[in-house]
N, C-alpha and C. Protein backbone atom coordinates (compact mmCIF):
# COMPACT_ATOMS: atom_id res chain seq x y z
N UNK A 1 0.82 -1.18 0.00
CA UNK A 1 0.00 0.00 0.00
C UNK A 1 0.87 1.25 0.00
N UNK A 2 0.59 2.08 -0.99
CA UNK A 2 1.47 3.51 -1.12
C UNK A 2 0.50 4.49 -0.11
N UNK A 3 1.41 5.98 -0.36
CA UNK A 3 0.37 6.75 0.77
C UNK A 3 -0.94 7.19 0.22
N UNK A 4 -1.35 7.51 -1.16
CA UNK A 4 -2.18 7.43 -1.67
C UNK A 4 -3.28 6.70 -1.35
N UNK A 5 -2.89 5.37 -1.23
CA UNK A 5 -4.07 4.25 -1.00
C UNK A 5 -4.72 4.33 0.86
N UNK A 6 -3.50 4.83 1.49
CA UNK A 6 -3.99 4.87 2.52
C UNK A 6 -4.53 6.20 3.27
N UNK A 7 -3.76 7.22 2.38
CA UNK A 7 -4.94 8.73 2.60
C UNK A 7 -5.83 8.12 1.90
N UNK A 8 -6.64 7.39 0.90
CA UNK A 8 -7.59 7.23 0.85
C UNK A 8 -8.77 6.49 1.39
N UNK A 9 -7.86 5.54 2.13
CA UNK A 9 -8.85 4.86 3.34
C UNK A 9 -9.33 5.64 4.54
N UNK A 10 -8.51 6.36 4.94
CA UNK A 10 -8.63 7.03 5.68
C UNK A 10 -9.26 7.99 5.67
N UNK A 11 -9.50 9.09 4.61
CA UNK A 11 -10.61 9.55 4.22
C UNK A 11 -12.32 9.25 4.00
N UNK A 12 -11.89 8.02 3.56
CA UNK A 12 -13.42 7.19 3.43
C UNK A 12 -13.66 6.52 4.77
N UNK A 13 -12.52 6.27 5.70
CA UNK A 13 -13.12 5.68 6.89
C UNK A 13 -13.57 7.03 8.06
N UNK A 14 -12.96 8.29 7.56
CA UNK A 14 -13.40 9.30 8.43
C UNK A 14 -14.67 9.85 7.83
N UNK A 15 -14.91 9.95 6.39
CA UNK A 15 -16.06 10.32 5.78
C UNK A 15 -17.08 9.67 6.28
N UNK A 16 -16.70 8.21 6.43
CA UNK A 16 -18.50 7.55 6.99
C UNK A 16 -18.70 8.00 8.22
N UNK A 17 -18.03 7.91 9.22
CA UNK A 17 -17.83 8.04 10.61
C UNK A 17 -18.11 9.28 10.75
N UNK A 18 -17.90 10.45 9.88
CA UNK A 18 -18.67 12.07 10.51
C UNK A 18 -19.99 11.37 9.41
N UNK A 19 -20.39 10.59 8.69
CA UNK A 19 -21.84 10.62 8.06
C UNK A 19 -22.72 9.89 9.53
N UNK A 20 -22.25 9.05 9.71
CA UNK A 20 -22.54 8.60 11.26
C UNK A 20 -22.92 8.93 12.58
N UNK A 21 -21.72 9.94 12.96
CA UNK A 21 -22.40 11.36 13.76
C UNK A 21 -22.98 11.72 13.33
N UNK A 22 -23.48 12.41 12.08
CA UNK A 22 -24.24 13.28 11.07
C UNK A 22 -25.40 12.58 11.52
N UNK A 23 -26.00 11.84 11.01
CA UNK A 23 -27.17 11.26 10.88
C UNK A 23 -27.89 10.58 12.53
N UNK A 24 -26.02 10.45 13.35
CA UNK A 24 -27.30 10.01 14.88
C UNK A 24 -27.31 10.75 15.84
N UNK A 25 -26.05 11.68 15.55
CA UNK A 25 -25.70 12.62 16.40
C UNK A 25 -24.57 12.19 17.20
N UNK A 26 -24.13 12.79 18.14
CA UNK A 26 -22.76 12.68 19.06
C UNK A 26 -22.79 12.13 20.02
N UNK A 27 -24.19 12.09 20.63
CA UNK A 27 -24.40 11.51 22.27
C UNK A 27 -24.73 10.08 21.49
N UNK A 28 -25.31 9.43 20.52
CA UNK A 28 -25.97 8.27 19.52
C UNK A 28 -24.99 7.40 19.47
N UNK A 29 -24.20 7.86 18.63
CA UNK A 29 -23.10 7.26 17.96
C UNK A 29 -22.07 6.70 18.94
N UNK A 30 -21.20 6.04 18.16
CA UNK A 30 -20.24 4.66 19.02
C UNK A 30 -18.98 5.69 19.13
N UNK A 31 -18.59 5.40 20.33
CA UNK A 31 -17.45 6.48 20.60
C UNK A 31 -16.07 6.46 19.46
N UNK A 32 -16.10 5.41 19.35
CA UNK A 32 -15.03 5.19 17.89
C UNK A 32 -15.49 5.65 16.97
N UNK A 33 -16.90 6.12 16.27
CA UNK A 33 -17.06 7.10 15.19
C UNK A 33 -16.88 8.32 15.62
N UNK A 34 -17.29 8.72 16.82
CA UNK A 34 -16.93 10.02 17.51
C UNK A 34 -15.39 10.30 17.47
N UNK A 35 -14.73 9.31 17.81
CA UNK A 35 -13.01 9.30 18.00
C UNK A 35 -12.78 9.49 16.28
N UNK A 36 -12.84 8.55 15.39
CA UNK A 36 -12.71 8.65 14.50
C UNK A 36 -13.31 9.81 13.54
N UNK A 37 -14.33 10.38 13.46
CA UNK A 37 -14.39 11.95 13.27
C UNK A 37 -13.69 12.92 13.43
N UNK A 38 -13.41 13.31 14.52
CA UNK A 38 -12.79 13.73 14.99
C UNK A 38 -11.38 13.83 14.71
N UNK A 39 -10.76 12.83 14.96
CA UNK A 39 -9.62 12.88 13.57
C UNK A 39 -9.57 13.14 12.46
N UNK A 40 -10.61 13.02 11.61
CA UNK A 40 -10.88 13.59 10.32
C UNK A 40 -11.04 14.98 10.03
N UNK A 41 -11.69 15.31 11.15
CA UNK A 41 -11.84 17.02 11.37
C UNK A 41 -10.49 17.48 11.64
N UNK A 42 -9.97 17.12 12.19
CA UNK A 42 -8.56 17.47 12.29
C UNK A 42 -8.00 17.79 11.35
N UNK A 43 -7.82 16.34 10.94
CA UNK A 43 -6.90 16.03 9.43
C UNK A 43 -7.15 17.09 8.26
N UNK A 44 -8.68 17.67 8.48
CA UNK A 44 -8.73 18.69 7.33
C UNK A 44 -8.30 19.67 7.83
N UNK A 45 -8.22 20.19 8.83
CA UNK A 45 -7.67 21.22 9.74
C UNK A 45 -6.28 21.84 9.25
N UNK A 46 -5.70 20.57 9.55
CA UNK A 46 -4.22 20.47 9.56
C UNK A 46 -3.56 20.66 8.11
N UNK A 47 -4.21 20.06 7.07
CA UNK A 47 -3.96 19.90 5.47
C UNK A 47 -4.71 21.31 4.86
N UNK A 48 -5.62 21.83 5.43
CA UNK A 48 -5.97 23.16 4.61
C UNK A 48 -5.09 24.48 5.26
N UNK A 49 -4.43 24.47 6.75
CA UNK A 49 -3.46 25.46 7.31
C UNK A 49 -2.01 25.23 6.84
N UNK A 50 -1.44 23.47 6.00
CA UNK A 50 -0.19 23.76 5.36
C UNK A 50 -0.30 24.10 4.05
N UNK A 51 -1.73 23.96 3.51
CA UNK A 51 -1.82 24.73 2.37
C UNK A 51 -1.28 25.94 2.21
N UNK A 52 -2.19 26.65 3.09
CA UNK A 52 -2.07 27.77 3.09
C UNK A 52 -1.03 28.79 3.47
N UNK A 53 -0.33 27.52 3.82
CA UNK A 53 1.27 27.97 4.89
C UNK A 53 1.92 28.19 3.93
N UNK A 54 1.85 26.67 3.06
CA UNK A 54 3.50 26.08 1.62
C UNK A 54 2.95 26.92 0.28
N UNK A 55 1.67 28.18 0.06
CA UNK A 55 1.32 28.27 -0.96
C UNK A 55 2.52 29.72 -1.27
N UNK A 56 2.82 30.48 -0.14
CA UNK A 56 4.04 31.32 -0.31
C UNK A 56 5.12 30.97 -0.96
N UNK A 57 5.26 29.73 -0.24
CA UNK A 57 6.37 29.08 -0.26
C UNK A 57 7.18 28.84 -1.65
N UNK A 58 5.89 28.01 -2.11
CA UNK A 58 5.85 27.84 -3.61
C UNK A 58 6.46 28.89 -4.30
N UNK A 59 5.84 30.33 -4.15
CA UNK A 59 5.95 31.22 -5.20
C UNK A 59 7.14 31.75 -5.20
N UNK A 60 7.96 31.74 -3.35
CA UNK A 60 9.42 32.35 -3.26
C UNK A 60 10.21 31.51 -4.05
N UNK A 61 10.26 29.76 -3.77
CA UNK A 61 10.89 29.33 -4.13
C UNK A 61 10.92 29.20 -6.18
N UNK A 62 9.81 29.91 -7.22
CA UNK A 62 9.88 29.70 -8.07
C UNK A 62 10.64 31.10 -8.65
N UNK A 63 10.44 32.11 -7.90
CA UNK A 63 11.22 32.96 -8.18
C UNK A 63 12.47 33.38 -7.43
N UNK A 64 12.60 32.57 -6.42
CA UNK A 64 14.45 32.35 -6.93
C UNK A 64 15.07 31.31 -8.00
N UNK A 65 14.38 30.46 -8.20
CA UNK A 65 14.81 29.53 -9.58
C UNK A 65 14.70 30.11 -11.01
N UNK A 66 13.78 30.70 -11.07
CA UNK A 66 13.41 32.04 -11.99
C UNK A 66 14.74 33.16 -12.03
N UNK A 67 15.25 33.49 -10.82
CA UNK A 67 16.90 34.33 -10.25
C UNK A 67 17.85 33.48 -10.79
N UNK A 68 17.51 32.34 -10.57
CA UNK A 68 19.37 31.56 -10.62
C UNK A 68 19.64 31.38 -12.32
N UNK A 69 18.38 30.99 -12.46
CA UNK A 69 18.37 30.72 -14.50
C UNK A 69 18.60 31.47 -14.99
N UNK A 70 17.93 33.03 -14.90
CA UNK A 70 18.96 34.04 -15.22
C UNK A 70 20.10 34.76 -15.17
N UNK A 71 19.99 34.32 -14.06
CA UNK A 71 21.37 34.33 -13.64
C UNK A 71 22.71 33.80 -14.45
N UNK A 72 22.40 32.31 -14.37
CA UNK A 72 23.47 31.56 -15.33
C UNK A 72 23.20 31.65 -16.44
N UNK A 73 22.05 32.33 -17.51
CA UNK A 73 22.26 32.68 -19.11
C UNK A 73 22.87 33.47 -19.19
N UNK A 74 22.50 34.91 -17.91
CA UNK A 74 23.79 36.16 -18.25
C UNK A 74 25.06 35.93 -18.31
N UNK A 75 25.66 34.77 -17.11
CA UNK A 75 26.72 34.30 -17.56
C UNK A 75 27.21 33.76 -18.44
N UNK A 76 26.69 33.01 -18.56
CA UNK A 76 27.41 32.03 -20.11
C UNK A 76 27.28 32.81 -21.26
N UNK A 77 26.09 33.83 -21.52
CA UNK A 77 26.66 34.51 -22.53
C UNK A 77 26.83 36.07 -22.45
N UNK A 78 27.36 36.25 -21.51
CA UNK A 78 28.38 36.96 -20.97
C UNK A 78 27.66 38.34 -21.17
N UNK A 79 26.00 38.66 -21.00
CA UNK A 79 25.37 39.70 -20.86
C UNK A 79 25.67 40.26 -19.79
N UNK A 80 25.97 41.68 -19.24
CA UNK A 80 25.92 42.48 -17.99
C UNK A 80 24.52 43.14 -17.84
């Protein structure tokens, strides 16, 4: 199993488990769908705040690679 296969279980095993709460409620439901929700809520928590963290990130790091490439054409052909 790659990580793919298992973020995807894991998704589908947190997806039923908040459909679960959803439909019996929190006091209803088996504390392991409650536990397991709950982690899922998390998990989106956590994956939409490094989004939003690494989306800077991205853009510094393309424009210093964007810097260095020009960088080394001015050199090699010997533009100032």
């Amino acid at each position: 199993m790659n990580g793919q296969d298992q973020d995807y279980m894991f998704n589908k095993m947190t997806s039923e488990a908040t459909d679960e709460v959803a439909s019996s409620g929190w006091k209803e439901a088996s504390p392991n769908a409650v536990t397991l929700a709950g982690f899922g809520m998390l998990n989106k928590l956590i994956s939409n705040r490094m989004h939003t963290f690494t989306r800077p990130l991205w853009w510094a790091a393309g424009a210093i690679g964007a810097a260095a490439i020009t960088y080394i054409v001015n050199a090699i052909l010997g533009s100032h």
